[in-house]
Every structure is written in structure tokens, then in C-alpha cells.
N, C-alpha and C. Protein backbone atom coordinates (compact mmCIF):
# COMPACT_ATOMS: atom_id res chain seq x y z
N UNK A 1 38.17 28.47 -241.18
CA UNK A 1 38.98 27.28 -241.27
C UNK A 1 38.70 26.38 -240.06
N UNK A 2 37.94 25.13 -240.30
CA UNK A 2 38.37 24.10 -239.14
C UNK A 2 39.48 23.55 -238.77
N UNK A 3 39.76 23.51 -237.71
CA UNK A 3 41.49 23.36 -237.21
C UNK A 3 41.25 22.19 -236.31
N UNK A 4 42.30 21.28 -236.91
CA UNK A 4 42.35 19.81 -236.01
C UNK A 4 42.42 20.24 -234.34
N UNK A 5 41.78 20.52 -233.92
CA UNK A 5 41.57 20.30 -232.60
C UNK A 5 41.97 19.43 -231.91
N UNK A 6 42.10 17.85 -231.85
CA UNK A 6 42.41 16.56 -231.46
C UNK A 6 44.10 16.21 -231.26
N UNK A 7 44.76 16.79 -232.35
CA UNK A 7 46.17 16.70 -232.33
C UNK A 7 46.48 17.43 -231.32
N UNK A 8 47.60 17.04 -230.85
CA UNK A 8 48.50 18.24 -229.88
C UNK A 8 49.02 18.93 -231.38
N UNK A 9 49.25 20.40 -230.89
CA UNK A 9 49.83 21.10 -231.72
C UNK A 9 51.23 20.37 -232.48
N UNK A 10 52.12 19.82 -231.67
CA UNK A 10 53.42 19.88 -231.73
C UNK A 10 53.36 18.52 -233.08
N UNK A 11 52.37 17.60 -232.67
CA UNK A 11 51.93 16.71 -233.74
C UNK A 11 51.42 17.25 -235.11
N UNK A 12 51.24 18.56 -235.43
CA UNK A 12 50.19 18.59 -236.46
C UNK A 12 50.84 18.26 -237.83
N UNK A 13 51.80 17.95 -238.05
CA UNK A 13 52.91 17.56 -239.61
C UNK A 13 52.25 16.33 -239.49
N UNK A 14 52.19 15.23 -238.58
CA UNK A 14 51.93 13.83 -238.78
C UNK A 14 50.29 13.77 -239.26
N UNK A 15 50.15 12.82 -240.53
CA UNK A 15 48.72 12.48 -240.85
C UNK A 15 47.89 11.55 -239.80
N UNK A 16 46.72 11.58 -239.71
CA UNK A 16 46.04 10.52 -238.57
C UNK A 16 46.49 9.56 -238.60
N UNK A 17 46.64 9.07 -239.62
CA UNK A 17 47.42 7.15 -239.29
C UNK A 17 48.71 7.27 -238.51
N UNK A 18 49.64 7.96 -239.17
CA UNK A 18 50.76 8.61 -237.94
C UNK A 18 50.41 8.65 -236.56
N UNK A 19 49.55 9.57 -236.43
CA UNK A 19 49.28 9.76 -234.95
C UNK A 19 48.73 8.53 -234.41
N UNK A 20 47.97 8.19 -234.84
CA UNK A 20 47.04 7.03 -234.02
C UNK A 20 48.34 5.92 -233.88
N UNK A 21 48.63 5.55 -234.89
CA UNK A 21 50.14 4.38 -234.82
C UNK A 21 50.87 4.87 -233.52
N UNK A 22 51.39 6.03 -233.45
CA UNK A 22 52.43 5.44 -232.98
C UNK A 22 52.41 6.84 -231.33
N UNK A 23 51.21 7.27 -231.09
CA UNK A 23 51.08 7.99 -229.88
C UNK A 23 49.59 7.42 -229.32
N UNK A 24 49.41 7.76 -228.15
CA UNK A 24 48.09 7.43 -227.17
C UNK A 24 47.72 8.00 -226.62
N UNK A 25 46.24 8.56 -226.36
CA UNK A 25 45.40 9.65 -224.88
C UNK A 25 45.32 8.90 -223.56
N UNK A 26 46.11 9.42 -222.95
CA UNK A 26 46.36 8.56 -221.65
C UNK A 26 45.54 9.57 -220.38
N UNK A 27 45.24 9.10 -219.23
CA UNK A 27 45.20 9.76 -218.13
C UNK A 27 46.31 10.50 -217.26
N UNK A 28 46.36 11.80 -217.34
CA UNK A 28 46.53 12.69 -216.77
C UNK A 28 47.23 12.86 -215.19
N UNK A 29 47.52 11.26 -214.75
CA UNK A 29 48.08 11.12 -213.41
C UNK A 29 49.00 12.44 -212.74
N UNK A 30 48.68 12.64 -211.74
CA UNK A 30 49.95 13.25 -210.79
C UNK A 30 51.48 12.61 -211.16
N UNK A 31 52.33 13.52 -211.46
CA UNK A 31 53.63 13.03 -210.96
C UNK A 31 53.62 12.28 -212.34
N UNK A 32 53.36 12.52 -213.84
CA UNK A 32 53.63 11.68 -214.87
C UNK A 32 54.93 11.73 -214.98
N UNK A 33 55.62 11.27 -215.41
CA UNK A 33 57.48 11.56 -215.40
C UNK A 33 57.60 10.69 -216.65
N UNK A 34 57.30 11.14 -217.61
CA UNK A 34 56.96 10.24 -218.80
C UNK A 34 56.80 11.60 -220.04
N UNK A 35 57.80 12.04 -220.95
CA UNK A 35 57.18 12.77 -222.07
C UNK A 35 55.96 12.60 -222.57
N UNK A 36 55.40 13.63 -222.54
CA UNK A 36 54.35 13.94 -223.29
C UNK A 36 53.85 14.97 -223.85
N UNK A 37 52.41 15.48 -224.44
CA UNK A 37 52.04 16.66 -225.26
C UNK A 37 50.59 16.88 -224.24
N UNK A 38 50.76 18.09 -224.25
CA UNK A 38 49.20 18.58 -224.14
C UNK A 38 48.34 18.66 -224.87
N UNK A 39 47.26 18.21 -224.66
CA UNK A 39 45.91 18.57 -225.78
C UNK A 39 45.76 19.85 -226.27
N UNK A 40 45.17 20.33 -226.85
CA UNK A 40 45.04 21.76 -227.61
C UNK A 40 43.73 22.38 -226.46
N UNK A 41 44.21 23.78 -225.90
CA UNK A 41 43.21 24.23 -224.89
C UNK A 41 41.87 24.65 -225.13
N UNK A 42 41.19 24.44 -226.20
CA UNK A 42 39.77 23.96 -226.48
C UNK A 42 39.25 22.82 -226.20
N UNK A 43 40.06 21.80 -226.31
CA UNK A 43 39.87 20.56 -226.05
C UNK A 43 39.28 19.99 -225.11
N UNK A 44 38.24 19.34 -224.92
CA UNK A 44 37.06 19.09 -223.29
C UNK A 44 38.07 18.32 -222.63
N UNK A 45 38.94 17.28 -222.97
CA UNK A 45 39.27 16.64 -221.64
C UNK A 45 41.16 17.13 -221.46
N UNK A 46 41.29 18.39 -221.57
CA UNK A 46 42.93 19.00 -221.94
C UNK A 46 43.40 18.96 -220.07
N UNK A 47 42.30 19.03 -219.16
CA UNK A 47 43.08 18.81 -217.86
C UNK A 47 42.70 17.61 -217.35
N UNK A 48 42.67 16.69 -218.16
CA UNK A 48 42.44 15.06 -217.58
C UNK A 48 43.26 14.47 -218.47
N UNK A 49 43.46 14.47 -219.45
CA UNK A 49 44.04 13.85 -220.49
C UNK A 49 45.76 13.83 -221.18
N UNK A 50 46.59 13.24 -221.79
CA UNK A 50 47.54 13.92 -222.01
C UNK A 50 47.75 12.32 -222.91
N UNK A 51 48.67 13.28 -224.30
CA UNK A 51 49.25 12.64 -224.98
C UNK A 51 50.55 11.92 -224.90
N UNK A 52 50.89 10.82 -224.80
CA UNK A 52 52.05 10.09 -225.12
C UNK A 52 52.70 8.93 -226.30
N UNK A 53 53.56 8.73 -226.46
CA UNK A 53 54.69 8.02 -227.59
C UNK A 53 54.36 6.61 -227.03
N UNK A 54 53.66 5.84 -228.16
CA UNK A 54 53.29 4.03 -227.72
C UNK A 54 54.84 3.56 -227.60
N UNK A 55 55.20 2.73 -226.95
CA UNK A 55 56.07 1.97 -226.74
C UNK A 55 56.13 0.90 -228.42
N UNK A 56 55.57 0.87 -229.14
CA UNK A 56 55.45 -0.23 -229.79
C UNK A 56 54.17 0.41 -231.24
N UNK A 57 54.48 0.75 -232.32
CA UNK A 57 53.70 0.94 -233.13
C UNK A 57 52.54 -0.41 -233.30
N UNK A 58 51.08 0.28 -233.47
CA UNK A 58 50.30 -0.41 -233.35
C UNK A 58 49.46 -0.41 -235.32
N UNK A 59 48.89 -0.78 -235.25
CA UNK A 59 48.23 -1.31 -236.82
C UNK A 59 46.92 -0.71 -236.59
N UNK A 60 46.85 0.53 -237.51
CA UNK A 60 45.38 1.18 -237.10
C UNK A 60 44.40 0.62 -238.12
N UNK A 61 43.51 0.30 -237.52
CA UNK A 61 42.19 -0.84 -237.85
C UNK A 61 40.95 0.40 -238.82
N UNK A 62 40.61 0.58 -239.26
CA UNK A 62 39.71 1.49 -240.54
C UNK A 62 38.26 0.60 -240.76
N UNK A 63 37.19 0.97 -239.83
CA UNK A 63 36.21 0.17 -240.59
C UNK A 63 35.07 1.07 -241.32
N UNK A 64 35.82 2.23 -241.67
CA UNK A 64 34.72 3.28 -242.44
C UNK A 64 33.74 2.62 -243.71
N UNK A 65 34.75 1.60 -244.47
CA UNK A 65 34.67 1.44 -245.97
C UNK A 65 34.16 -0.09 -246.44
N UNK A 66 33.64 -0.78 -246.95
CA UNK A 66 34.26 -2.03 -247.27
C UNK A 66 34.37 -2.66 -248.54
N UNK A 67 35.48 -3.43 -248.51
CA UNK A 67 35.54 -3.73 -249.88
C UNK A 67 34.49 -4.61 -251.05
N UNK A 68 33.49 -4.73 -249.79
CA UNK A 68 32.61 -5.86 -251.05
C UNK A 68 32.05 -5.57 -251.94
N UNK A 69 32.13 -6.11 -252.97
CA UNK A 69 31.77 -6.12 -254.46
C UNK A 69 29.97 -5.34 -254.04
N UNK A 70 29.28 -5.94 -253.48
CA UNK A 70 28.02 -5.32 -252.84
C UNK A 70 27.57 -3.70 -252.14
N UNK A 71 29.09 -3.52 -251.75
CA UNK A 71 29.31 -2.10 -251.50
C UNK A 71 30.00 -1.41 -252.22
N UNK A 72 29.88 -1.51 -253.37
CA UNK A 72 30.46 -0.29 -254.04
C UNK A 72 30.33 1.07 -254.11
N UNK A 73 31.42 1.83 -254.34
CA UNK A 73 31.73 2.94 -254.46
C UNK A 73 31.32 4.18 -255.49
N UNK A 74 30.22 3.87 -256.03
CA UNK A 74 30.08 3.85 -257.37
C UNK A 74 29.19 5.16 -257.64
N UNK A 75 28.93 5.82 -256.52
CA UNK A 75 27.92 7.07 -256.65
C UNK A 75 28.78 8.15 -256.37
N UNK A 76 28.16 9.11 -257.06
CA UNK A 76 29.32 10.48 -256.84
C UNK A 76 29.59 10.26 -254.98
N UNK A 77 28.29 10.73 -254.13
CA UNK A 77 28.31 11.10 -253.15
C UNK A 77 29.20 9.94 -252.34
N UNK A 78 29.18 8.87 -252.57
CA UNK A 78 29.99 7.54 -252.09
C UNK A 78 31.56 7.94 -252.12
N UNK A 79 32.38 8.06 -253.60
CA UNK A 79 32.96 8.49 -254.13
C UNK A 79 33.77 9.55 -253.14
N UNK A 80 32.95 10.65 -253.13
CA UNK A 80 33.49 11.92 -252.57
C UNK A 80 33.72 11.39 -251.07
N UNK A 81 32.79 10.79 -250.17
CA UNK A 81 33.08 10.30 -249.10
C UNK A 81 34.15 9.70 -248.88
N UNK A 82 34.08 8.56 -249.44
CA UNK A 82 35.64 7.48 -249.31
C UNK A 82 36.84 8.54 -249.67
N UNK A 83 36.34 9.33 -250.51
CA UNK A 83 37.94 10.28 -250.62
C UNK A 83 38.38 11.37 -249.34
N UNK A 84 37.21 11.45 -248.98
CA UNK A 84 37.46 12.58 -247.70
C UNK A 84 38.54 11.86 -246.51
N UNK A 85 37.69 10.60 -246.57
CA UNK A 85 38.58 9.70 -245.49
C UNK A 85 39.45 9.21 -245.79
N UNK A 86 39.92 8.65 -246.64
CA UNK A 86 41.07 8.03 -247.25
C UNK A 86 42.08 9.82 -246.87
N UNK A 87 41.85 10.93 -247.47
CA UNK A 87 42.70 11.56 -247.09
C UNK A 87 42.81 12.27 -245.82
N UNK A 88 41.83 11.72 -245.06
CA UNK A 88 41.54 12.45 -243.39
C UNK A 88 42.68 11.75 -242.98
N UNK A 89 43.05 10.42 -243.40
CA UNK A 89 43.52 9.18 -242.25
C UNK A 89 45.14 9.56 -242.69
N UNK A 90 45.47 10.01 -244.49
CA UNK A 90 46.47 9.61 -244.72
C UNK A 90 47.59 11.04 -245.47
N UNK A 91 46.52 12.05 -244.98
CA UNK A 91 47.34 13.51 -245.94
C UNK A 91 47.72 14.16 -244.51
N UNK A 92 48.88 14.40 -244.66
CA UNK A 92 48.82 15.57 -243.60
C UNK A 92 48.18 16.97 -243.91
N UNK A 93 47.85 17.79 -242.52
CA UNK A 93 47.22 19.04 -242.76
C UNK A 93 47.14 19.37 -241.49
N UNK A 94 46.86 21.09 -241.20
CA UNK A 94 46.58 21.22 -240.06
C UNK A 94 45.03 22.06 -239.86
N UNK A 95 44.36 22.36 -241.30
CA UNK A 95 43.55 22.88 -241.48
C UNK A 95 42.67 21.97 -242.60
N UNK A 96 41.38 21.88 -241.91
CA UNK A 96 40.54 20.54 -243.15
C UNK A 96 40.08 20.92 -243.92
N UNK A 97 39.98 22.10 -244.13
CA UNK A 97 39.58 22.83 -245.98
C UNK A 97 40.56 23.12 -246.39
N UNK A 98 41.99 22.91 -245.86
CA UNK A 98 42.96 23.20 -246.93
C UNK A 98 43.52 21.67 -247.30
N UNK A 99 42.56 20.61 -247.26
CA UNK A 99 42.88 19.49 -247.83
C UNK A 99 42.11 19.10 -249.39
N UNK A 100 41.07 20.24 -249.60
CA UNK A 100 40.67 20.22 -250.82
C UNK A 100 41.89 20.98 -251.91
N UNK A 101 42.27 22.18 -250.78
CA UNK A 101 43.20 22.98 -251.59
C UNK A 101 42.32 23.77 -252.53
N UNK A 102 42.60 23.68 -253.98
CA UNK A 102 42.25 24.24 -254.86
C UNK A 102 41.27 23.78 -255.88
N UNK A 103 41.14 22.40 -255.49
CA UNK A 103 40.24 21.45 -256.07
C UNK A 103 38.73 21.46 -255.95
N UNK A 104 37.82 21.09 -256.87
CA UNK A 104 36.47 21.03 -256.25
C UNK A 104 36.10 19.73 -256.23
N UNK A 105 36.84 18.50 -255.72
CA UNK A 105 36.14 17.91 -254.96
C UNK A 105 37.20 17.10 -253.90
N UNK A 106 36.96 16.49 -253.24
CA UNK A 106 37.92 15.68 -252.31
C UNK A 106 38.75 14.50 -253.19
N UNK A 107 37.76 13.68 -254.08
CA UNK A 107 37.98 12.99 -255.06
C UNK A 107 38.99 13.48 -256.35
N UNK A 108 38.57 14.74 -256.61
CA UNK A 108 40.18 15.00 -257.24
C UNK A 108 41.26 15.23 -256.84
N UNK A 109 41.62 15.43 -255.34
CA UNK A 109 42.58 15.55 -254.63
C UNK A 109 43.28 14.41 -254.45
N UNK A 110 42.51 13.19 -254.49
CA UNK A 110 43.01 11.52 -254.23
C UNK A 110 43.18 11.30 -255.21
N UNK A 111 42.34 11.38 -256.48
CA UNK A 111 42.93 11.21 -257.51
C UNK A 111 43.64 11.94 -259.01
N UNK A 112 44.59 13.15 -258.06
CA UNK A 112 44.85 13.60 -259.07
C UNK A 112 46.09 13.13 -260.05
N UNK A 113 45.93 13.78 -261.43
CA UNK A 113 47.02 12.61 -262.03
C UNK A 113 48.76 13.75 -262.12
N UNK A 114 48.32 14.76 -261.38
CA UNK A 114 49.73 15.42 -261.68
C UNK A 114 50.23 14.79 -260.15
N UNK A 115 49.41 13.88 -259.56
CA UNK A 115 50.67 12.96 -257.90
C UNK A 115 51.04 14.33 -257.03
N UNK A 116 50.12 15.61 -256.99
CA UNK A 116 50.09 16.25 -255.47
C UNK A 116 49.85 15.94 -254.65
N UNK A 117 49.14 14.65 -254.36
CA UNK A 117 48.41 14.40 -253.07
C UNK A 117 49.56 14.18 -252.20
């Protein structure tokens, strides 16, 4: 199982858009007096780094995809991609093969019609 590494543990219920909105990787100062989370202790920068709560939800920007008629979506392998990310950014999980679940592809997971996602 690959395990989100990047989240602080205590975060792992929130999906990436969650996290990115509304927390930040800040520097690690002496004397922080400010709540925060620790990085997960695999993590390369876990004694420089430290998570905190934005003052102000921010609008997370996505330029994986685009919508132009010129870029379409239209090949399996395309398809399966845009679905991986669409649910990287927006499913919660704390393990990334248990976001296929039971499904064989990422794409039926986004679009399934019994609304598990």
C-alpha cells in the first residue's frame, strides 16, 4: 500500500483540495507558538518544516487538465488519467490503492452510477 506521506497524519480524513485550501508548509522557526502538525517521519524536510491552519482559505489553482475542445479526453489512457486526479485532489483516503477500491479502473470509481465516490 502507498501511504500519503505528505499529509500530517492527524490530516489524513481531509481530501487534497481540503488540505491545500485551508493549511500551509511553513518553516520550522525556534519558539513557533502557533498550532501546528508535524510532517510524517519519513518525510525529507519533517525537521525543517511544519504544518499550519491558513488564516484565510485560499482557491486551489489545478493546471493538470484543460478544457479545450483540442484537448480532449477522449483516449482510454487520457480518461483513466484525468480520473486518477480528479480523485487524488477530491476523494479522501489515506491509502492510494484503496482509491480504486474494488474497481478496475480509476474511471469507474469517478464515474460510478451507484454515487460511491
Amino acid at each position: 500500500c502507498i501511504r500519503d506521506r505528505l499529509r500530517p497524519f492527524e490530516l489524513r480524513n481531509l481530501c487534497w483540495y481540503e488540505y491545500l485550501e485551508m493549511y500551509e508548509v511553513v518553516n520550522n522557526t525556534y519558539g513557533l507558538h502557533i498550532a501546528h502538525f508535524k510532517l510524517h517521519d519519513d518525510h525529507p524536510s519533517k525537521t525543517k518544516k511544519v504544518v499550519i491552519r491558513r488564516k484565510f482559505p485560499v482557491i486551489v489553482q489545478y493546471h493538470g487538465f484543460s478544457l479545450k475542445p483540442s484537448a480532449r479526453r477522449d483516449t482510454p489512457d487520457k480518461k483513466e488519467t484525468f480520473s486518477f486526479c480528479v480523485l487524488v485532489m477530491f476523494k479522501s483516503y489515506t491509502c492510494i490503492s484503496g482509491i480504486r477500491g474494488d474497481n478496475r479502473s480509476y474511471y469507474d470509481v469517478l464515474y460510478d452510477v451507484n454515487g460511491k465516490m
